[in-house]
Protein backbone atom coordinates (compact mmCIF):
# COMPACT_ATOMS: atom_id res chain seq x y z
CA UNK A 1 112.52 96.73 -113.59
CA UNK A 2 114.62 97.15 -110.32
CA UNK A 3 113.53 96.36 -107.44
CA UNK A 4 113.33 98.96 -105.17
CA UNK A 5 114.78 100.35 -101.54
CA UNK A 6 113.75 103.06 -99.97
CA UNK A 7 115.81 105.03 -97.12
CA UNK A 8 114.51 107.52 -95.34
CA UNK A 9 116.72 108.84 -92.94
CA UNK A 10 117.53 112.44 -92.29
CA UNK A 11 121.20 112.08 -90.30
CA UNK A 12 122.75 109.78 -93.22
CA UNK A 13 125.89 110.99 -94.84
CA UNK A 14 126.66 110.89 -98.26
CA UNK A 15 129.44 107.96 -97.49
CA UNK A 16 126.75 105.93 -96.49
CA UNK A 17 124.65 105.97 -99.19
CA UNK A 18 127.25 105.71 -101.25
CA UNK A 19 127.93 101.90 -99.47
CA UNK A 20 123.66 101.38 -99.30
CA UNK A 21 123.58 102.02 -103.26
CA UNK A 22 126.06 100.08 -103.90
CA UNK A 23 125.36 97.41 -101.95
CA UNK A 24 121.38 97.45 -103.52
CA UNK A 25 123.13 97.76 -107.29
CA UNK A 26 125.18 94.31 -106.45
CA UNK A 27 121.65 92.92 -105.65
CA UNK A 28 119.57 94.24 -108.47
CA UNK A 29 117.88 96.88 -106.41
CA UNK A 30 117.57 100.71 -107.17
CA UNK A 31 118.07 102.64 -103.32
CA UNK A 32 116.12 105.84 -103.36
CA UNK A 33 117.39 108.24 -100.43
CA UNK A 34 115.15 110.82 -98.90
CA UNK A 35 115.38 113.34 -95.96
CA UNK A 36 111.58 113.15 -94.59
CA UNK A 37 108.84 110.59 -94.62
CA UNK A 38 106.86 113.08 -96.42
CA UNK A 39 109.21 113.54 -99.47
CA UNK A 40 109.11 109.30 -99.77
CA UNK A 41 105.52 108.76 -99.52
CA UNK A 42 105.10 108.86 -102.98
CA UNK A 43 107.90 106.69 -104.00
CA UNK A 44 106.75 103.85 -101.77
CA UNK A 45 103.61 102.28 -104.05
CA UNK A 46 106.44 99.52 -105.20
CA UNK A 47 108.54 99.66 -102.51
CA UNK A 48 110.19 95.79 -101.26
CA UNK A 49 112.28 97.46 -98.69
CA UNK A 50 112.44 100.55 -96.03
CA UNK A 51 115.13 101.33 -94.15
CA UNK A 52 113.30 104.26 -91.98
CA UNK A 53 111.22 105.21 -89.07
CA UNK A 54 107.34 106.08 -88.98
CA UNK A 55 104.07 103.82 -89.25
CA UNK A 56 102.91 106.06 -92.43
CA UNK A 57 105.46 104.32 -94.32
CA UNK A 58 104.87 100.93 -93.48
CA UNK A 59 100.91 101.95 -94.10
CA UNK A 60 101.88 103.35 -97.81
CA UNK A 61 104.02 100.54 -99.30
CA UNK A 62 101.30 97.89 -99.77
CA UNK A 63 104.41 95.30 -101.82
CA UNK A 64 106.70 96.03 -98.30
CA UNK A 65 108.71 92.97 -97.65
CA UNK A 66 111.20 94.04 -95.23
CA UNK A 67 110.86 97.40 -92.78
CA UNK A 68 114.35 97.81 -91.11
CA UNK A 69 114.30 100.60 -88.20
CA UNK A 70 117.09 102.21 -87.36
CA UNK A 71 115.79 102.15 -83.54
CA UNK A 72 116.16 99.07 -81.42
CA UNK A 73 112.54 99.95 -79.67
CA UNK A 74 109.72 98.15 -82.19
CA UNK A 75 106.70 99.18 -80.56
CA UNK A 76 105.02 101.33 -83.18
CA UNK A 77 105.24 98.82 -85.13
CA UNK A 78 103.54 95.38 -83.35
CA UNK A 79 99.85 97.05 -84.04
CA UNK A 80 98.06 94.90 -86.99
CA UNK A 81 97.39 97.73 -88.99
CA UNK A 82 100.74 98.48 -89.23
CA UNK A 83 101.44 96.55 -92.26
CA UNK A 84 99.77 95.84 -95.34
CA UNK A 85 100.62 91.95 -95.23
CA UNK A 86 101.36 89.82 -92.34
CA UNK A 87 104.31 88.39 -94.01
CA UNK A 88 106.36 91.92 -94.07
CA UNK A 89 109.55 91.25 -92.11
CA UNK A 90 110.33 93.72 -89.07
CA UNK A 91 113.61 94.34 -88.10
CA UNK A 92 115.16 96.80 -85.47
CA UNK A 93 118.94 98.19 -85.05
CA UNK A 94 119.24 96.20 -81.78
CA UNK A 95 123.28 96.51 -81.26
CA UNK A 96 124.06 100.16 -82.66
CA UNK A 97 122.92 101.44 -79.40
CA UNK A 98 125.49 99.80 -76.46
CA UNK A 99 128.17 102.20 -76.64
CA UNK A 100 126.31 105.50 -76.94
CA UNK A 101 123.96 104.32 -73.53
CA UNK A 102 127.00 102.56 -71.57
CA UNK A 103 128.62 105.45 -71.59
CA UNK A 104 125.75 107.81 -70.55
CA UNK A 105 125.02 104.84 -67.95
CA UNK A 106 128.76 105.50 -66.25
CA UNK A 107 127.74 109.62 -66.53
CA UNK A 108 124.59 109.53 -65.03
CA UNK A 109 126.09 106.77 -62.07
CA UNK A 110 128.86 109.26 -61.30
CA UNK A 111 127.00 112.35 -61.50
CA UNK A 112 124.84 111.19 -58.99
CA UNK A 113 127.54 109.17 -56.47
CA UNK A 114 129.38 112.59 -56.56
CA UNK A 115 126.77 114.31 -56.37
CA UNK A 116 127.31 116.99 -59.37
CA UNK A 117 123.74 118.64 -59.06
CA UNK A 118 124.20 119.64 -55.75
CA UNK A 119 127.80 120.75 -56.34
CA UNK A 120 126.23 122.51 -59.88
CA UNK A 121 123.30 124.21 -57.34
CA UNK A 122 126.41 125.56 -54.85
CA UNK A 123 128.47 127.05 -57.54
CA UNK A 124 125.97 128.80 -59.20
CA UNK A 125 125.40 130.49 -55.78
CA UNK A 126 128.99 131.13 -55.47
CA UNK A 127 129.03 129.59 -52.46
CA UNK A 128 132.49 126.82 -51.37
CA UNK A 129 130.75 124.01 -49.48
CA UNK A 130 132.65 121.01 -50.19
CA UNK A 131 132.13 118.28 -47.71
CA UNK A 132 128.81 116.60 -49.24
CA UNK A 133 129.39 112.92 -48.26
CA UNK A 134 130.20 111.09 -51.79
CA UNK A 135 130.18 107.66 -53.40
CA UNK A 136 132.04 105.48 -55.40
CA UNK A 137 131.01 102.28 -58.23
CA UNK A 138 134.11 101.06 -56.63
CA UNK A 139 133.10 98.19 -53.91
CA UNK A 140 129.25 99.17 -54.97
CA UNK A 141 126.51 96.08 -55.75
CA UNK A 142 125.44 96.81 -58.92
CA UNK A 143 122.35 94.80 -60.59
CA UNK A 144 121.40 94.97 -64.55
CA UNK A 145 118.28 94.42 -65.53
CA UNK A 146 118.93 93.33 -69.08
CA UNK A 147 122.18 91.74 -70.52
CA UNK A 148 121.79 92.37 -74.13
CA UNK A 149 123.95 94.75 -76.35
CA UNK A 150 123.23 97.58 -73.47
CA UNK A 151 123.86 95.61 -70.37
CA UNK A 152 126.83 94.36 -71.73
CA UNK A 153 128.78 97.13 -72.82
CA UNK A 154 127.53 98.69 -69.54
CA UNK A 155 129.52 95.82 -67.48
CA UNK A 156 132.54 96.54 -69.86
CA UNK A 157 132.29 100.22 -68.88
CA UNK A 158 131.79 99.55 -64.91
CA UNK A 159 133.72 96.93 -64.74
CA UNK A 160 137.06 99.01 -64.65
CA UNK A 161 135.71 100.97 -61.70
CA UNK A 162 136.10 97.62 -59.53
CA UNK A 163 132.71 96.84 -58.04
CA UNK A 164 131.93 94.62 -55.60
CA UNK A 165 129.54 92.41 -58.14
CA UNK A 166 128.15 92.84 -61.42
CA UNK A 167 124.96 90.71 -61.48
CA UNK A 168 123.02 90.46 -64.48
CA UNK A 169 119.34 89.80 -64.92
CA UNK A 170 118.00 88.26 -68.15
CA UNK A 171 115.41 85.63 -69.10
CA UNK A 172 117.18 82.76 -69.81
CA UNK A 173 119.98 83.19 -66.69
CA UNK A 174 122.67 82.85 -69.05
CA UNK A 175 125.79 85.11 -68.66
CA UNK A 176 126.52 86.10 -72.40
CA UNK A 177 130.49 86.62 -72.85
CA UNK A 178 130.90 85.75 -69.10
CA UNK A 179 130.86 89.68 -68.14
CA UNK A 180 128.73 89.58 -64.93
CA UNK A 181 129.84 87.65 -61.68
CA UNK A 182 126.43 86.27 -61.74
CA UNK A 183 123.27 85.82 -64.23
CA UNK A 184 120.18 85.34 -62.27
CA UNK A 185 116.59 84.87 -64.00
CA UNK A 186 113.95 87.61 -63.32
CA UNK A 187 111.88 84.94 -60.83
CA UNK A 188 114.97 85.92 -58.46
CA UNK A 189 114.65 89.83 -58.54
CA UNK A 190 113.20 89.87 -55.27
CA UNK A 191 116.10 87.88 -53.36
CA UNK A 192 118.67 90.37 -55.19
CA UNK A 193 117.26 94.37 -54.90
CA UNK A 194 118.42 94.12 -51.06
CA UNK A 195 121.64 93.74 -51.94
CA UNK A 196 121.78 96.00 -54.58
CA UNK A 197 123.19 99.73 -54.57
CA UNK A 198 122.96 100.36 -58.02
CA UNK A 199 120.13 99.30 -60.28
CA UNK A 200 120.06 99.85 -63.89
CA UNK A 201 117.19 98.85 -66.21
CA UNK A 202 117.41 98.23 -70.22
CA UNK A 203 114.45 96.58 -70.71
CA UNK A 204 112.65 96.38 -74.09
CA UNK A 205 108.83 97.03 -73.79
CA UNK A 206 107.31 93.92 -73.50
CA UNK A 207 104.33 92.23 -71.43
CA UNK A 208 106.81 91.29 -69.66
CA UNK A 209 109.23 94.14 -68.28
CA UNK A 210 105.22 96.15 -67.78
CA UNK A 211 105.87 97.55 -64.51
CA UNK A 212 108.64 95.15 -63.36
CA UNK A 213 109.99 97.22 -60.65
CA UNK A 214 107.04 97.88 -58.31
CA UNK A 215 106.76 100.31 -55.39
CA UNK A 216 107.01 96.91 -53.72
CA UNK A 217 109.94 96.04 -55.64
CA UNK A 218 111.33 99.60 -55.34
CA UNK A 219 110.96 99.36 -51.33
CA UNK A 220 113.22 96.21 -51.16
CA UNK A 221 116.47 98.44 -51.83
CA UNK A 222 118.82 99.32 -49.45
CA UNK A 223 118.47 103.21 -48.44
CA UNK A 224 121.15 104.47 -50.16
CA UNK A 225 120.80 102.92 -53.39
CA UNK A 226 120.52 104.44 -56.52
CA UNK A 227 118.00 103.57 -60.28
CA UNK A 228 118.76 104.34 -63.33
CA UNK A 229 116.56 103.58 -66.34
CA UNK A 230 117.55 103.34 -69.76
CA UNK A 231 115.29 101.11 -71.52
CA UNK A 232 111.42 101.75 -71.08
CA UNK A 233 109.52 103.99 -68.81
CA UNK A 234 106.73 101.00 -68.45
CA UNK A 235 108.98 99.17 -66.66
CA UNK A 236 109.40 101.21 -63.20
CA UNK A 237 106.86 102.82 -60.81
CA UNK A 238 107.72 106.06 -61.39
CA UNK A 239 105.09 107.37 -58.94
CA UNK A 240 106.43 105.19 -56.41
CA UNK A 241 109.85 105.90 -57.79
CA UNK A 242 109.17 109.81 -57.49
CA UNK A 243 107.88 109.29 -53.96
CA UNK A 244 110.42 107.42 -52.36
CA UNK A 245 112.96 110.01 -53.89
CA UNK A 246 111.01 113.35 -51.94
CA UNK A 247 111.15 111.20 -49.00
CA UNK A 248 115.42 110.36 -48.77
CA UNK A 249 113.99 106.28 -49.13
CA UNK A 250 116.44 106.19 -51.85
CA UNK A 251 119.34 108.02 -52.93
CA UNK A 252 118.99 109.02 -55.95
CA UNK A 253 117.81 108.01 -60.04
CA UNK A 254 118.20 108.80 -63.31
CA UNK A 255 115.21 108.96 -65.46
CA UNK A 256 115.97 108.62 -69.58
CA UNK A 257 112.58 107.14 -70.29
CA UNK A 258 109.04 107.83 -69.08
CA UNK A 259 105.57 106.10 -69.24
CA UNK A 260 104.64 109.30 -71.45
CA UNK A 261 107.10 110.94 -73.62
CA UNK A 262 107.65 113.78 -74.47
CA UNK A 263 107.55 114.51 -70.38
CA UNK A 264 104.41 116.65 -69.52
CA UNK A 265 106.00 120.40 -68.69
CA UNK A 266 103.88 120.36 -65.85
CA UNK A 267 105.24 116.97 -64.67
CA UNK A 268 106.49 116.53 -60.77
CA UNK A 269 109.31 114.66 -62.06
CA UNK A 270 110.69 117.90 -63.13
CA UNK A 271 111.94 119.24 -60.13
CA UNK A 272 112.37 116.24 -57.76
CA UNK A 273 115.43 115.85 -55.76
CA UNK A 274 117.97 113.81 -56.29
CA UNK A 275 116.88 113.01 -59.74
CA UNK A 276 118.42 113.63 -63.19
CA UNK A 277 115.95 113.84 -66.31
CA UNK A 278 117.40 113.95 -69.46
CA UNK A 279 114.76 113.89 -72.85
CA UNK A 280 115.25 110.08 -74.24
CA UNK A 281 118.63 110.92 -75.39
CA UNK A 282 121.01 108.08 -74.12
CA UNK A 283 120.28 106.10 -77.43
CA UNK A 284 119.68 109.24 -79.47
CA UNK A 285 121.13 108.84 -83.55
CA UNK A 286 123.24 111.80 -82.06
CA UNK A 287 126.56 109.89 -81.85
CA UNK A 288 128.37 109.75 -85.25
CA UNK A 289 129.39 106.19 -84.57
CA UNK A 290 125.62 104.66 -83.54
CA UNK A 291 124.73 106.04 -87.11
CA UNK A 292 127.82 104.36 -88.76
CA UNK A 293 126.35 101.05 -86.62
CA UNK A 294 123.15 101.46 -87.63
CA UNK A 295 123.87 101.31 -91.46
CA UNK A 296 126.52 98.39 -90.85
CA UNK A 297 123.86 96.29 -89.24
CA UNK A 298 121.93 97.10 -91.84
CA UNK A 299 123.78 96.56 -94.57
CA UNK A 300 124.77 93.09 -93.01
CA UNK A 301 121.07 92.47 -93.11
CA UNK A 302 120.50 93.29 -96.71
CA UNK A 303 122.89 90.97 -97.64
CA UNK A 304 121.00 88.13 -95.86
CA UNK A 305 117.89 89.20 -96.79
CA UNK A 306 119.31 88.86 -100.77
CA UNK A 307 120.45 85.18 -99.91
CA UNK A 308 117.55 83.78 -98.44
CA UNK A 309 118.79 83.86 -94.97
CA UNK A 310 117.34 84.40 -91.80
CA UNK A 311 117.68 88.68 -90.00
CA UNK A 312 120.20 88.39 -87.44
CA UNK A 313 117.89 91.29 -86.13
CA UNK A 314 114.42 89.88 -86.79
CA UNK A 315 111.65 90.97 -84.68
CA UNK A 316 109.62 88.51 -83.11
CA UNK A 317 106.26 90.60 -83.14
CA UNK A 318 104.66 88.23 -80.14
CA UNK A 319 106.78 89.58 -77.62
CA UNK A 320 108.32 92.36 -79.19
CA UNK A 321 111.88 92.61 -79.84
């Protein structure tokens, strides 16, 4: 009897599970595809692998070996009950995401330097005002919290617009692929947000990264400098954050991810100046090629999971990611 895979992803195209079946039939393994957690639930009884998302999978495959997200965020998943045994692998899609949210990063960073809400605001009044005083990432001080797959294709990205630094912050202080000026560890935030004019988070959830940027924190940037946050909404003050935004102490953020999600319609955040919401959607499977990364990574996986080998993308569930 095969062993089996199950995959349970709505956005996959038929090319790629043509390559996941055929990669499972070179490995002994039947790959059943299905378009809604609901549809596989009864499959999963004997189920050694799941390539999905959603903790009432993981809680109906009691034989689960592996559970492969196609998200790089884990934290549904680092509850004990989530799992039948504690010996079930858990691995994320950390690397399919860096393109799709470097490039929102740059949007969001020029949209608010050039102020494109306020511009949007004035044409939709009809009105010609154009001498609203501008920036540029050129010359700017920019600071990323987090120099994994995100960080770093965001230094690729901002890189080209000629910025006065690109300093990374990471645990270890280590400047993967030499792409920042400087790689400071997380003990030295404090020293750096003065100098900063642009501050971009990608932080995991983690014990860690829970509220790293404090209204204390927030307060040590210059005036006119600008947050973005891409990773978790546990890692920012957003009250503070909000605050400091309705009073011109800062000049401006962009919000992707909140402390509660979806964002409460009757949330302040809504219409605060100077700040652009958008729904969780820089890292969205809405990009053709984060999909087609997703099922590489995967695939790449599978094949070491067949041999014996270590994940490249294993999960450490004690600090999650």
């Amino acid at each position: 009897m095969p062993r089996k895979l199950i995959v349970s992803l709505p956005r996959i195209t038929a090319q790629q599970r043509g390559a996941i079946a055929s990669a499972a039939a070179r490995q002994s393994f039947e790959a059943l595809f299905f378009s809604s957690n609901a549809d596989a639930l009864p499959h999963l009884n004997d189920a050694e692998i799941i390539f999905g998302v959603g903790t009432e999978l993981t809680r109906s495959a009691p034989r689960l070996r592996w559970f492969c997200t196609p998200y790089a965020g884990v934290e549904p998943y680092l509850a004990d009950d989530v799992f039948a045994s504690e010996q079930v692998i858990l691995s994320n899609s950390s690397g399919a995401y860096g393109t799709t949210i470097a490039e929102h990063i740059v949007m969001v960073t020029l949209e608010l330097m050039r102020r494109r809400q306020e511009y949007a605001a004035i044409v939709a009044r009809r009105a010609w005002t154009r001498d609203l005083r501008i920036h540029a990432i050129r010359n700017s001080r920019i600071t990323l919290l987090g120099t994994g797959d995100i960080g770093r294709e965001a230094a690729i990205r901002l890189r080209a617009f000629s910025p006065a630094a690109l300093i990374g912050v990471n645990r270890s202080g280590k400047n993967p692929g030499q792409l920042f000026d400087r790689v400071v560890t997380r003990d030295q935030i404090d020293g750096l947000l003065p100098e900063t004019d642009v501050l971009i988070l990608s932080l995991p959830s983690t014990r860690e990264t829970d509220g790293l940027i404090s209204a204390a924190r927030l307060a040590l940037l210059p005036r006119n400098a600008y947050v973005i946050n891409v990773g978790r909404g546990n890692a920012i003050d957003q009250a503070a954050l909000e605050a400091m935004l309705r009073s011109d102490r800062l000049a401006g953020a962009a919000l992707d991810v909140f402390d509660q999600e979806p964002l409460p319609a009757d949330s302040t955040l809504w219409d605060c100046p100077r700040l652009i919401v958008t729904p969780h959607v820089a890292g969205n499977i809405t990009l053709d090629y984060t999909l087609e990364k997703i099922v590489a990574l995967f695939l790449e996986d599978f094949e070491n999971y067949c041999a014996g080998r270590p994940l490249l993308r294993q999960v450490d569930r004690t600090i999650g990611y």
